[in-house]
C-alpha atoms as a PDB file:
ATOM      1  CA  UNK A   1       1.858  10.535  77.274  1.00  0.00           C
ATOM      2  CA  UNK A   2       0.450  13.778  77.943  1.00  0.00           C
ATOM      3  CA  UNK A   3      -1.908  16.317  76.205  1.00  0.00           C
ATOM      4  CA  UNK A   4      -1.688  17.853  73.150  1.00  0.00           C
ATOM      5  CA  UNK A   5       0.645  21.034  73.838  1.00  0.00           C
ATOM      6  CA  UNK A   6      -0.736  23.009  70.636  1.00  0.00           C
ATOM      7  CA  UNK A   7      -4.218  23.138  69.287  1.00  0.00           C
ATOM      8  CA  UNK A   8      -4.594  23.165  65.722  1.00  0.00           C
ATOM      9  CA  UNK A   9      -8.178  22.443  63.653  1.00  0.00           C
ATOM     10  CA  UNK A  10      -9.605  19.592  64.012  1.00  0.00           C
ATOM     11  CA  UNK A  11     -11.624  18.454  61.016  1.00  0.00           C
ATOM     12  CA  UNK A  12     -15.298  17.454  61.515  1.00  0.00           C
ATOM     13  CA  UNK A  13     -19.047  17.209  59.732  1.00  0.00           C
ATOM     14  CA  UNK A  14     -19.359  20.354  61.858  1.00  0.00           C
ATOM     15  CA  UNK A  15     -16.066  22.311  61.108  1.00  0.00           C
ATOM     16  CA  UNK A  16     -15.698  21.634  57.064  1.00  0.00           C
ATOM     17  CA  UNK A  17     -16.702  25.615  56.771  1.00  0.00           C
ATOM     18  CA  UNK A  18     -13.276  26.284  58.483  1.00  0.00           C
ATOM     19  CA  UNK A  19     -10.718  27.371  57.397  1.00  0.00           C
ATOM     20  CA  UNK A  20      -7.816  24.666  57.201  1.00  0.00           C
ATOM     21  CA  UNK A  21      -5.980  26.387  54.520  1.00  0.00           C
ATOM     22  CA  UNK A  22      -4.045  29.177  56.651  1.00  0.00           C
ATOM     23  CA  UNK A  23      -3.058  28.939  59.913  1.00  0.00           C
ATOM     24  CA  UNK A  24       0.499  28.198  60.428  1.00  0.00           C
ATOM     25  CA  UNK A  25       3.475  30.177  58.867  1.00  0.00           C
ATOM     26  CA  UNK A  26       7.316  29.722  59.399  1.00  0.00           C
ATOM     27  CA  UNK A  27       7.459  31.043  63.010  1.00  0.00           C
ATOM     28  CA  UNK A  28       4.891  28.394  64.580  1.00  0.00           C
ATOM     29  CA  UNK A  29       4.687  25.358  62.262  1.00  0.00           C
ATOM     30  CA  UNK A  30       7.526  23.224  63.940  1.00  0.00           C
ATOM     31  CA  UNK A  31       5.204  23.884  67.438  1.00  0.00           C
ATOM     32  CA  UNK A  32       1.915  23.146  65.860  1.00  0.00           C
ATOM     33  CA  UNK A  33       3.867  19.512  65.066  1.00  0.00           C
ATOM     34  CA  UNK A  34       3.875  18.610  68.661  1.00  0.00           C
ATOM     35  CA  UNK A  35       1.843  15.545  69.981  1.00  0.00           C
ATOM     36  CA  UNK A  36       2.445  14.576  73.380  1.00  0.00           C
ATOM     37  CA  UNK A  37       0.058  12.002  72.722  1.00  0.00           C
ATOM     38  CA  UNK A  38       2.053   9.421  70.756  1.00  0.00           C
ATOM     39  CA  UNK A  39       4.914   8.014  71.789  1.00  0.00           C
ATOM     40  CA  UNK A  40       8.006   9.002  70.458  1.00  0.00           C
ATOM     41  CA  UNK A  41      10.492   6.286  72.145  1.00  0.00           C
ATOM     42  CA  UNK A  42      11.300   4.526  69.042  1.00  0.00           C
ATOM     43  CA  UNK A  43      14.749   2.885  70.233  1.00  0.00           C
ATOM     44  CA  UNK A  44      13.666   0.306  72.813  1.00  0.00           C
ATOM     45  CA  UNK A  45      15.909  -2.593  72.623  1.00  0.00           C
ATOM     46  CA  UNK A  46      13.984  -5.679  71.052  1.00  0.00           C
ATOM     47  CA  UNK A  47      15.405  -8.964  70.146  1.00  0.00           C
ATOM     48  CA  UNK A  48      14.378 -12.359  68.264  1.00  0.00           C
ATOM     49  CA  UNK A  49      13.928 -15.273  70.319  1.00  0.00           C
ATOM     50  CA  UNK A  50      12.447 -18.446  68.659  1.00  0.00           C
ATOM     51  CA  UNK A  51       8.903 -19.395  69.570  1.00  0.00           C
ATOM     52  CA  UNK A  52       9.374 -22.529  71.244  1.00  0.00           C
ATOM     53  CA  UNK A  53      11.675 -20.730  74.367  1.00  0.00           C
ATOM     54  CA  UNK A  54       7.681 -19.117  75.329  1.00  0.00           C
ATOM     55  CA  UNK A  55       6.039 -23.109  74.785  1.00  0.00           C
ATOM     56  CA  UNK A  56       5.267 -25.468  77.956  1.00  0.00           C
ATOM     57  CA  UNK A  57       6.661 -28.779  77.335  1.00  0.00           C
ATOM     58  CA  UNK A  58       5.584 -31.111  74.905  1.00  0.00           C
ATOM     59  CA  UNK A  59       4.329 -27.879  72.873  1.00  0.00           C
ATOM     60  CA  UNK A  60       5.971 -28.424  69.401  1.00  0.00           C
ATOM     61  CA  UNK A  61       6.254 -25.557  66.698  1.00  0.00           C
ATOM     62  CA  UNK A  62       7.191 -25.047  63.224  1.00  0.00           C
ATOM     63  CA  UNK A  63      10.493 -22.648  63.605  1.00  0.00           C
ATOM     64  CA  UNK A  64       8.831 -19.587  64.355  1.00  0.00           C
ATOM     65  CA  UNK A  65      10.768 -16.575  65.940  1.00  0.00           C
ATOM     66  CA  UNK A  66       9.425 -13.395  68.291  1.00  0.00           C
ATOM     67  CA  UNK A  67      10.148 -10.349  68.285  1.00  0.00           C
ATOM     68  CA  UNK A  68      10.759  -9.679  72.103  1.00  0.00           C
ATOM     69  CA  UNK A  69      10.553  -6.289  73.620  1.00  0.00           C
ATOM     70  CA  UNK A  70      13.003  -6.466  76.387  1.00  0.00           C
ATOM     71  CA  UNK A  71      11.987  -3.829  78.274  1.00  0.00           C
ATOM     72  CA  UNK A  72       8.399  -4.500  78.759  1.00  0.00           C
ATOM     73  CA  UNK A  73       8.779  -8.642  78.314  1.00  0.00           C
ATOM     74  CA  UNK A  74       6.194  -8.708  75.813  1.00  0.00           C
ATOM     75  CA  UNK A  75       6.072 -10.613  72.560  1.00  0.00           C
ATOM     76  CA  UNK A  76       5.272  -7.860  69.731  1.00  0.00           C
ATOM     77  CA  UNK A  77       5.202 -10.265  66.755  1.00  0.00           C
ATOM     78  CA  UNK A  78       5.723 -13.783  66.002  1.00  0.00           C
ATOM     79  CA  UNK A  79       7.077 -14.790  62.299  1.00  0.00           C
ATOM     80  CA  UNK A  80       7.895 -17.059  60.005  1.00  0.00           C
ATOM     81  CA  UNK A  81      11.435 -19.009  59.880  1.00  0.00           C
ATOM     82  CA  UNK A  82      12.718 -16.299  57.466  1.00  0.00           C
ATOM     83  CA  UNK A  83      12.232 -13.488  58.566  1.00  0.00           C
ATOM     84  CA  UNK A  84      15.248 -10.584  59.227  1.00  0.00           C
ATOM     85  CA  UNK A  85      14.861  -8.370  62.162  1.00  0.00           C
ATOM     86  CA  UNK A  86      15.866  -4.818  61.305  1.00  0.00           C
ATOM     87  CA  UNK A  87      16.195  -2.683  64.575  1.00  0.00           C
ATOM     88  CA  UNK A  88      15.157   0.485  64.204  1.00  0.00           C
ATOM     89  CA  UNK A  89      18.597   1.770  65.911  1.00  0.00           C
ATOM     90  CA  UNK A  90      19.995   0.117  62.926  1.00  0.00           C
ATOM     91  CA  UNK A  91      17.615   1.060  60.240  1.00  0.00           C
ATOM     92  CA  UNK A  92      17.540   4.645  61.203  1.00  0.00           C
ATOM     93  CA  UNK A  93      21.153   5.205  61.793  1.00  0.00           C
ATOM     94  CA  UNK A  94      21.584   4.102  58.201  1.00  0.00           C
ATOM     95  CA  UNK A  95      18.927   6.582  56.792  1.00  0.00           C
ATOM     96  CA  UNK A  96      20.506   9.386  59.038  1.00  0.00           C
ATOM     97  CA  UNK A  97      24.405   8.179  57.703  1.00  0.00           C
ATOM     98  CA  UNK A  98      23.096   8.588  54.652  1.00  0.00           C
ATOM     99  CA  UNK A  99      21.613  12.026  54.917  1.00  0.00           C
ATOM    100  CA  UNK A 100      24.603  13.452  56.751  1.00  0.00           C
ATOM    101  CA  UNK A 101      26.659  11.747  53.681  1.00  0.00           C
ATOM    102  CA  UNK A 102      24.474  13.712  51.139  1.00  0.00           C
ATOM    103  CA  UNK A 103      24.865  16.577  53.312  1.00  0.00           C
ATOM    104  CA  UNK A 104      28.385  16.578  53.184  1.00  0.00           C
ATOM    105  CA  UNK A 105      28.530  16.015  49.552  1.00  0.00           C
ATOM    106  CA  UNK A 106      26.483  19.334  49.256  1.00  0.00           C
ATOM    107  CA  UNK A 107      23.182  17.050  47.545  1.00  0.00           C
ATOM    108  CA  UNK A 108      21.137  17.558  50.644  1.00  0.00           C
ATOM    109  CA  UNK A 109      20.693  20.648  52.781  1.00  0.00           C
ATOM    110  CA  UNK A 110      20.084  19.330  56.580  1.00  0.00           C
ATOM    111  CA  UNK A 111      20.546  23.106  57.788  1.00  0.00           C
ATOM    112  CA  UNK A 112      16.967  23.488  60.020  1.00  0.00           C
ATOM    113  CA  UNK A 113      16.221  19.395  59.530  1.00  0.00           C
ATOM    114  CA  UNK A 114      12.912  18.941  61.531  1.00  0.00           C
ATOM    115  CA  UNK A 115      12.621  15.170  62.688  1.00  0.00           C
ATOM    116  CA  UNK A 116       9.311  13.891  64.443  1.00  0.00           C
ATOM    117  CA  UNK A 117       9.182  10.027  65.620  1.00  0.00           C
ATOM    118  CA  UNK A 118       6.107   8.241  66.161  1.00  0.00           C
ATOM    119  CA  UNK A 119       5.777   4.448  68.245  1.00  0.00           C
ATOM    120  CA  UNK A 120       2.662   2.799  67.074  1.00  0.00           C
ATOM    121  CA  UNK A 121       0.586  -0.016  67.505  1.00  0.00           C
ATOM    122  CA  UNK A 122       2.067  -0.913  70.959  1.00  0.00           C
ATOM    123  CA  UNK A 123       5.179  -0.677  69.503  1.00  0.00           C
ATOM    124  CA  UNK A 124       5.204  -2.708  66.628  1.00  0.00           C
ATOM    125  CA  UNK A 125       5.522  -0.037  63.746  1.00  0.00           C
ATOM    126  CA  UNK A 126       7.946   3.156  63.640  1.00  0.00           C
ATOM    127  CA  UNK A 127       7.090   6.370  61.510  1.00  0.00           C
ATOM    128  CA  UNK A 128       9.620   9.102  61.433  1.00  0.00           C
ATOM    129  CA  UNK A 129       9.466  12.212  59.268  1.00  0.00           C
ATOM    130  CA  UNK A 130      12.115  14.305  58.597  1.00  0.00           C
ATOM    131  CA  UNK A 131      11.242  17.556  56.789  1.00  0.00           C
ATOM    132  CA  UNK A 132      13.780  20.093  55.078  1.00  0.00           C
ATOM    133  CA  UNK A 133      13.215  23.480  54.847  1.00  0.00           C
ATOM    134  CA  UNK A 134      15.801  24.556  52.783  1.00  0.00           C
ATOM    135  CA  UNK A 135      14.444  22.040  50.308  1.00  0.00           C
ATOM    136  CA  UNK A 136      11.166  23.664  49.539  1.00  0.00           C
ATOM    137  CA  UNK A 137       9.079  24.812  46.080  1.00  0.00           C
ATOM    138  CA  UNK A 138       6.494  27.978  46.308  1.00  0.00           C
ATOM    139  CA  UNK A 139       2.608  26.824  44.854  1.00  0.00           C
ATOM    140  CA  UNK A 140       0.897  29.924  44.439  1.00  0.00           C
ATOM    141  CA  UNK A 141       2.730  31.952  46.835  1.00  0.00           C
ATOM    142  CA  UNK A 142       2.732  28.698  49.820  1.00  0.00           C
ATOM    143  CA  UNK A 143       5.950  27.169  50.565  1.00  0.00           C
ATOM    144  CA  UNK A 144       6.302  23.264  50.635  1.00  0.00           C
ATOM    145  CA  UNK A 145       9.076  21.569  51.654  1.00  0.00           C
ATOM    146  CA  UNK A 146      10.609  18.257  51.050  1.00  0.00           C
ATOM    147  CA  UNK A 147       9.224  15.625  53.479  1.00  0.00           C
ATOM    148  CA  UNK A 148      10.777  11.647  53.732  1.00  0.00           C
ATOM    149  CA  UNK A 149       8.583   9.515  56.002  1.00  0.00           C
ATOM    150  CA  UNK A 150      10.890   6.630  56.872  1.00  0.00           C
ATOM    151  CA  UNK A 151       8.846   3.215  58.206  1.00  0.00           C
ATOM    152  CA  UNK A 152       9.998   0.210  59.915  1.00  0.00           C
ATOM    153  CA  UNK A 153       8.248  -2.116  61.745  1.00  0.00           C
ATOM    154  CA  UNK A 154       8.541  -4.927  63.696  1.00  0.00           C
ATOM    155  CA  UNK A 155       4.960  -6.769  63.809  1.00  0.00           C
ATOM    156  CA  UNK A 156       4.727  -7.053  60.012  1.00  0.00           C
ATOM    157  CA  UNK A 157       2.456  -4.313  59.013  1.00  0.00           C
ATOM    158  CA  UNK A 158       4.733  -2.472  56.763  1.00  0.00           C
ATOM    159  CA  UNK A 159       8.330  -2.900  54.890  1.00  0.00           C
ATOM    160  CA  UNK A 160      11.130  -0.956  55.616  1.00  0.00           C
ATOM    161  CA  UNK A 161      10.281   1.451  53.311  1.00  0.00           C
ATOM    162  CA  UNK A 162      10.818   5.442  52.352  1.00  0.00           C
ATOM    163  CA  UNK A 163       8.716   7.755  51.022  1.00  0.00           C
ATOM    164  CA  UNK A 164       9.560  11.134  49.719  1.00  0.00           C
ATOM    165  CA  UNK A 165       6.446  14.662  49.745  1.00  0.00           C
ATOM    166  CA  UNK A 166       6.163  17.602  51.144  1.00  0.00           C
ATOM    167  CA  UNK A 167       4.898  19.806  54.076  1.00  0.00           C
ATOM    168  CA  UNK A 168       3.189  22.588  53.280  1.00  0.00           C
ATOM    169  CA  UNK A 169       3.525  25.091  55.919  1.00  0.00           C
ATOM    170  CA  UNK A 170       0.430  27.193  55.678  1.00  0.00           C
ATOM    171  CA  UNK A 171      -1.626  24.045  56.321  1.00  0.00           C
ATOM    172  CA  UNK A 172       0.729  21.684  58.201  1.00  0.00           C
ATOM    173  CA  UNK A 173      -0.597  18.950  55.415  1.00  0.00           C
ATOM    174  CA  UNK A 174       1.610  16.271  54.330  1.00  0.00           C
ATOM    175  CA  UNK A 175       1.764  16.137  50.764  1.00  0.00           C
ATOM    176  CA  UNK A 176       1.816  13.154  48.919  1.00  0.00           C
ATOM    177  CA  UNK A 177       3.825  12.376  45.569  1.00  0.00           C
ATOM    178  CA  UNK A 178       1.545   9.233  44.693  1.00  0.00           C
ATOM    179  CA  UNK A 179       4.822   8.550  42.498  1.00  0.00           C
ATOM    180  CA  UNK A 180       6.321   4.739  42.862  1.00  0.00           C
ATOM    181  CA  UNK A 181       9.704   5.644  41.617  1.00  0.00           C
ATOM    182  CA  UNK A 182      10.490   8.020  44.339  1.00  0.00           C
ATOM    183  CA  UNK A 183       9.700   5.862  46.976  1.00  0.00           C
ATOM    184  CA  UNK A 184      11.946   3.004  48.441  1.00  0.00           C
ATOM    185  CA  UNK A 185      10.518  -0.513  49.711  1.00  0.00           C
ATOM    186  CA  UNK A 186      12.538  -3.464  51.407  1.00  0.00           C
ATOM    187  CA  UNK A 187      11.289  -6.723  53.194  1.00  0.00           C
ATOM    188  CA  UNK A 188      12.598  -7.850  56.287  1.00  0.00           C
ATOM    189  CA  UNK A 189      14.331 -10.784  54.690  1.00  0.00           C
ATOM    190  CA  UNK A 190      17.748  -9.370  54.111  1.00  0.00           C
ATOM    191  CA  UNK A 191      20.257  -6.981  54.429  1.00  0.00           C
ATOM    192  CA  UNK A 192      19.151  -3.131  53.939  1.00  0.00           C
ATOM    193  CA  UNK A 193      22.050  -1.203  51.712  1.00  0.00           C
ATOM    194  CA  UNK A 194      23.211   2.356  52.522  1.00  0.00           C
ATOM    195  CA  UNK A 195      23.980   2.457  49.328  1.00  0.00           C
ATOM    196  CA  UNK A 196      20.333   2.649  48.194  1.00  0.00           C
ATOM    197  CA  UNK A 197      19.415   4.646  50.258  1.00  0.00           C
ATOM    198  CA  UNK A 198      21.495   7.263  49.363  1.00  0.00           C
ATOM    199  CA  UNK A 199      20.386   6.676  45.986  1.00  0.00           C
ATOM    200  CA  UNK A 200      16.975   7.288  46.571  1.00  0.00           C
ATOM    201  CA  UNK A 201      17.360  10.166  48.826  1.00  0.00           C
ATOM    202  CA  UNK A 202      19.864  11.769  45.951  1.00  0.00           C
ATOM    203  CA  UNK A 203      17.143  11.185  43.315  1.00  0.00           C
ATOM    204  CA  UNK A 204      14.389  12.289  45.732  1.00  0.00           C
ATOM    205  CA  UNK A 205      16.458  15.629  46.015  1.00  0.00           C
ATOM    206  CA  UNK A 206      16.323  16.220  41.804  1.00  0.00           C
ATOM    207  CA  UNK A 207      12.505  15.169  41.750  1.00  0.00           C
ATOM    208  CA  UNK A 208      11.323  17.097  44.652  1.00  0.00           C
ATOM    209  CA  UNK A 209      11.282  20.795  42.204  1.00  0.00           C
ATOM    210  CA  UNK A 210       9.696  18.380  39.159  1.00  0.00           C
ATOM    211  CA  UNK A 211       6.823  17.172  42.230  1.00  0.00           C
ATOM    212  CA  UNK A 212       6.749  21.129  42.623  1.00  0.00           C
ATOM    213  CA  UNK A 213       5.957  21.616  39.153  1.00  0.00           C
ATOM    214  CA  UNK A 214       3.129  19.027  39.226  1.00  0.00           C
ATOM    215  CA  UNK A 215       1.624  20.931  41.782  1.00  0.00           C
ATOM    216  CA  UNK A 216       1.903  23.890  39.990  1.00  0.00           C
ATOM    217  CA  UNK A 217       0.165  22.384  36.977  1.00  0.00           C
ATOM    218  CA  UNK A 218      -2.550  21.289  39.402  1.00  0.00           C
ATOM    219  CA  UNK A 219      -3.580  25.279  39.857  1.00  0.00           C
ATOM    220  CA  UNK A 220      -3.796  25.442  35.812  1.00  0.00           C
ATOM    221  CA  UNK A 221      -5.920  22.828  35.490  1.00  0.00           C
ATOM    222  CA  UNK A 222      -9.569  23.763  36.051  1.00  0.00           C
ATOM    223  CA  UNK A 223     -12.436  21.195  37.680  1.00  0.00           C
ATOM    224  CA  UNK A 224     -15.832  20.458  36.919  1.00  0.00           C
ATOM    225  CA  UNK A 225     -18.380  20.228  39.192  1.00  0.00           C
ATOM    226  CA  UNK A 226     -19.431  16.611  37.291  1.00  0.00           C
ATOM    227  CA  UNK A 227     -15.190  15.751  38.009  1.00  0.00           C
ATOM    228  CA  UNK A 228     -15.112  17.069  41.854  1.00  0.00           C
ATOM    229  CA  UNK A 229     -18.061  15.205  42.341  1.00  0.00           C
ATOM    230  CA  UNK A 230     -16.611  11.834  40.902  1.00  0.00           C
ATOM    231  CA  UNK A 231     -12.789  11.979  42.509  1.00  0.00           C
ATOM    232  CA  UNK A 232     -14.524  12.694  45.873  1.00  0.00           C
ATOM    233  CA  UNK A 233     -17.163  10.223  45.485  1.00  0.00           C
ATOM    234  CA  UNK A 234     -13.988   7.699  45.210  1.00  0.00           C
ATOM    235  CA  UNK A 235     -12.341   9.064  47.956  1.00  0.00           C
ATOM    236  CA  UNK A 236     -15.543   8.288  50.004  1.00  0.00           C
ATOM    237  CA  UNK A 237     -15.880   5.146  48.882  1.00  0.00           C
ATOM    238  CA  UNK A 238     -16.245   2.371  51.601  1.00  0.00           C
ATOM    239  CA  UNK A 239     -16.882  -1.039  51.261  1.00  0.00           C
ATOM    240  CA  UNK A 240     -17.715  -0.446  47.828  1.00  0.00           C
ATOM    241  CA  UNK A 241     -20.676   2.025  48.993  1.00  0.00           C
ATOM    242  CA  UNK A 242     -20.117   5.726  48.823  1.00  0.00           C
ATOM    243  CA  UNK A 243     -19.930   7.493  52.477  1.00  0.00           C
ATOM    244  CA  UNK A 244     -23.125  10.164  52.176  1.00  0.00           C
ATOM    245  CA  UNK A 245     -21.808  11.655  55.365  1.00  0.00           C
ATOM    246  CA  UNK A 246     -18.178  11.820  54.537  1.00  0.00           C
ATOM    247  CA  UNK A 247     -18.909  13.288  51.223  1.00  0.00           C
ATOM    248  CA  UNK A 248     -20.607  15.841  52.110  1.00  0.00           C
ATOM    249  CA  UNK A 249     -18.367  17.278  54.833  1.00  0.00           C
ATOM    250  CA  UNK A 250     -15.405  16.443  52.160  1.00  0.00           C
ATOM    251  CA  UNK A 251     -17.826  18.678  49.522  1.00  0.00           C
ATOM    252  CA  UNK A 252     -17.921  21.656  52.337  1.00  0.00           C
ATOM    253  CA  UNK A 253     -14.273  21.411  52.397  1.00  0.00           C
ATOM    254  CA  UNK A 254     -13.372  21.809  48.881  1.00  0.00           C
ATOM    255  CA  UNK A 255     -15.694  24.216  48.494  1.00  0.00           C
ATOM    256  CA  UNK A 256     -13.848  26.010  51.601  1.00  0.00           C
ATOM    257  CA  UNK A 257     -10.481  25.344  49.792  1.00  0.00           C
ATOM    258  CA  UNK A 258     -12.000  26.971  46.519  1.00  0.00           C
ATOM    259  CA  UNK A 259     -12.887  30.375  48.415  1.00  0.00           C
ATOM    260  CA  UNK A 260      -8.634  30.382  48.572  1.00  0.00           C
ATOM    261  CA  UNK A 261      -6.916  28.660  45.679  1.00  0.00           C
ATOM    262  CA  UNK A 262      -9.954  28.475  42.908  1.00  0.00           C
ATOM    263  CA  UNK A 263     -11.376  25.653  41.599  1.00  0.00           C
ATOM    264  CA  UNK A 264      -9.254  23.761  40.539  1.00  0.00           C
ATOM    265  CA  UNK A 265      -7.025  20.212  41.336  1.00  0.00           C
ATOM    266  CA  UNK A 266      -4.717  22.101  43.688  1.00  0.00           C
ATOM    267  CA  UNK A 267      -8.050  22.655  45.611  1.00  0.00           C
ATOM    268  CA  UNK A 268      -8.964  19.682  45.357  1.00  0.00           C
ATOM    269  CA  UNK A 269      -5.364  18.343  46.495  1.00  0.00           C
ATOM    270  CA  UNK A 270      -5.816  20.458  49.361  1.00  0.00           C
ATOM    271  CA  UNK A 271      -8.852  19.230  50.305  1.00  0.00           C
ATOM    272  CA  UNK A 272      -7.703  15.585  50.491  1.00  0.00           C
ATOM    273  CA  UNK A 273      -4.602  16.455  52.249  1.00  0.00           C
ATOM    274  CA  UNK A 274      -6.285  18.425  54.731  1.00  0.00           C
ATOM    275  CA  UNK A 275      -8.449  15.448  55.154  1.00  0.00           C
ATOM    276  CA  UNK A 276      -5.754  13.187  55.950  1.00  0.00           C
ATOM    277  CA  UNK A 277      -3.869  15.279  58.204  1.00  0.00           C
ATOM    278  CA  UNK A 278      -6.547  16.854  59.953  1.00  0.00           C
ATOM    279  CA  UNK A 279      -9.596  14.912  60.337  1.00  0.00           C
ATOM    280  CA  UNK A 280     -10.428  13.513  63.788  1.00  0.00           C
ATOM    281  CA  UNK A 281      -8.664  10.087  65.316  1.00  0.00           C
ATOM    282  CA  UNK A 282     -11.132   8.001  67.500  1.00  0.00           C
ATOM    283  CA  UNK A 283      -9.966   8.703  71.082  1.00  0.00           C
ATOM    284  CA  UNK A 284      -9.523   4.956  71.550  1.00  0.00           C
ATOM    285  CA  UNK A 285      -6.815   4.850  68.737  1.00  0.00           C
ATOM    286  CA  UNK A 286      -5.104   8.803  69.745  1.00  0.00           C
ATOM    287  CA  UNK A 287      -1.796   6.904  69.908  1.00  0.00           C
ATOM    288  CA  UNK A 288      -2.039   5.247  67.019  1.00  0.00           C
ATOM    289  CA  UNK A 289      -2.703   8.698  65.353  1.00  0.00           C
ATOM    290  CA  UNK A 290       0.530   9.163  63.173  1.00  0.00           C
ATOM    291  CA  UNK A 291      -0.346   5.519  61.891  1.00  0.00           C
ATOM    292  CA  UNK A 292      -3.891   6.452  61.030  1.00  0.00           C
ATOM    293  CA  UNK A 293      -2.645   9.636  59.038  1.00  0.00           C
ATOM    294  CA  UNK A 294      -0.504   7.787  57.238  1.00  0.00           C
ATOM    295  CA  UNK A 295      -2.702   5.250  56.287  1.00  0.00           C
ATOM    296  CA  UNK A 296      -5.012   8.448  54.978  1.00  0.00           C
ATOM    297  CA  UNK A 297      -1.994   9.915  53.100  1.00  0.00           C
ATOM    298  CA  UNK A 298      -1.772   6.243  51.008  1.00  0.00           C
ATOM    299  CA  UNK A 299      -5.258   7.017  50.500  1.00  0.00           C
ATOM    300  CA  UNK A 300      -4.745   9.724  49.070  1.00  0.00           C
ATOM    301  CA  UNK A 301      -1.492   8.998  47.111  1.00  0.00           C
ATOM    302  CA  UNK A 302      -3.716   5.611  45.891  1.00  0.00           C
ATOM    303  CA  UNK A 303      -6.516   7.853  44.230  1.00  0.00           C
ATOM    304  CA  UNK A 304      -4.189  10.579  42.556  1.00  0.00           C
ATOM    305  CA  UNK A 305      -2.173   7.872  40.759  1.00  0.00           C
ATOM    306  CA  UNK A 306      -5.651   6.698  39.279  1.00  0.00           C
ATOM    307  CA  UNK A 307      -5.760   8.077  36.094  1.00  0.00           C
ATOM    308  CA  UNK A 308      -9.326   7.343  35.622  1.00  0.00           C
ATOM    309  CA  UNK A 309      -9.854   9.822  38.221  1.00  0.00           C
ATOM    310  CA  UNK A 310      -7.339  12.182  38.573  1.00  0.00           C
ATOM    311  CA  UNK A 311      -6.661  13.379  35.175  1.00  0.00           C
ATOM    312  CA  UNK A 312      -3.673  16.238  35.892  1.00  0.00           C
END
C-alpha cells in the first residue's frame, strides 16, 4: 500500500472551524476518492476446507469449516457446519450482471459508473461502492448522486448485503438513506438470486429522486438549538455516557455547516455525514479505514431512523 495520492480535510477537535462543506466539484471528486492505503485486491481465490484437515491427530472437532486464503495459506474464518461460502468473484459478478442487465433495459444509467473496492480486516470483509452520476438529485443547488455499497464478507462480520445513498460531490460525503426497504440483506446460508438483486437495484433506481426529496424537506425544516443539542448529544453517546469532547468538535461543525446551508436538518445531516466520512482513522487501523467509515455511516443511518430524535 502506498500513501494517500490526494489530500482532502481531515476532521479533528482542531479543524471543526473548517470548512468540509465545499471542496470538491465534478472535475476532481473521482481523484479526491483515491486511497492507496487500503487494499483494493478483493478477488483472491479463497476456499472452504473443514477444520479438522488444520488438527494434529487425535484432535477431534465438531464439523467446522475454514475459510482458506490460498494465496497467503492463512485461515481467515472458521464456521459453523452450515455455513455457505459466497466468493466475492461470484457475489460481485452477480451484482455487476445485474447492473449491466438494468442498463440494458434502459432502468439504470452506468454511463460514467465510478467503482471503488476496499479489502478489510486482513481480508475477511469486502466493501465496494459504485456511484452513478447520471443518477443524481440537486439539494439546494449540490448535486448527489446515487451510491450502492455492496458488502460481502468472509469472516462473519457482515451479510451479503446492499445498500443504496448518495455521494454528494461538493463534500465527497456518503449519504445515508437510514431506509430498511431500500436496502438488501442475505446470510451466507444459501444461494444469492440475481433475480433480487435486480429487484432491489430497479426499486433503488425509483426511490433514489423520493430520498432526494427527503433531503430537500430536510432544508425546510428549521432546528432548535434545545433539538441540535439533543440529536448530537445521541450521536455522541458512548457507552451510555455522552462524549464532552466529541460533542463539542461535532457542535463547531454544525455550526460551520450552518454558516452554508442554515440551520436547519440538512445542516445537521451534513454535519453527521461529514463526520463519518471525514473524521480521522487511528493510524493503526488506516487499512481498515473504508470499514471504519462504514461502520460511522450505520451510525448515522441508526440515529436518523430514530424518530424520537430525528423528527423530519
Amino acid at each position: 500500500m502506498g500513501a494517500l495520492n490526494v489530500i482532502t480535510p481531515v476532521l479533528t477537535p482542531e479543524t471543526a472551524h473548517m470548512n468540509f462543506n465545499n471542496f470538491a466539484n465534478e472535475s476532481n471528486w473521482r481523484n479526491l476518492c483515491v486511497d492507496n492505503r487500503t487494499n483494493s485486491n478483493i478477488f483472491f481465490d479463497v476456499e472452504l476446507r473443514p477444520l479438522c484437515s488444520f488438527l494434529k491427530d487425535g484432535i477431534i472437532d465438531n464439523g467446522e469449516q475454514c475459510v482458506f486464503d490460498i494465496a497467503e495459506s492463512r485461515i481467515i474464518k472458521v464456521h459453523g457446519s452450515k455455513y455457505a461460502l459466497l466468493k466475492n468473484s461470484i457475489a460481485y459478478d452477480m451484482v455487476n450482471e445485474a447492473i449491466n442487465e438494468l442498463g440494458r433495459k434502459g432502468i439504470l444509467d452506468v454511463d460514467g459508473m465510478h467503482i471503488t473496492d476496499s479489502c478489510v480486516a486482513k481480508g475477511g470483509k469486502t466493501i465496494r461502492q459504485y456511484v452513478f452520476p447520471n443518477h443524481s438529485v440537486n439539494v439546494d443547488g449540490s448535486d448527489v448522486l446515487m451510491r450502492i455499497v455492496v458488502i460481502n464478507s468472509y469472516d462473519g462480520s457482515a451479510n451479503f448485503s446492499l445498500q443504496v445513498g448518495g455521494f454528494r460531490i461538493v463534500c465527497l460525503n456518503g449519504m445515508v438513506s437510514g431506509s430498511k426497504f431500500l436496502n438488501l440483506n442475505q446470510r451466507h446460508s444459501g444461494n444469492i438470486q440475481l433475480g433480487n438483486i435486480q429487484n432491489r437495484l430497479t426499486t433503488s433506481v425509483k426511490s433514489f429522486e423520493q430520498l432526494g426529496e427527503y433531503w430537500k424537506k430536510m432544508i425546510s425544516t428549521p432546528l432548535t438549538q434545545k433539538v441540535s443539542d439533543n440529536i448530537l448529544a445521541q450521536y455522541t453517546l458512548e457507552n451510555g455516557r455522552m462524549n464532552i469532547k466529541k460533542f463539542s468538535m461535532m457542535c463547531d461543525l454544525y455550526e460551520n455547516h450552518v454558516k452554508d446551508l442554515g440551520r436547519n436538518y440538512w445542516a445537521m445531516y451534513n454535519a453527521l455525514t461529514a463526520h463519518a466520512t471525514h473524521y480521522k482513522v487511528q493510524e493503526r487501523n488506516i487499512h481498515n479505514r473504508a470499514d471504519v467509515i462504514l461502520g460511522r455511516e450505520n451510525h448515522v443511518s441508526s440515529l436518523i431512523n430514530n424518530k424520537k430524535v430525528w423528527q423530519v
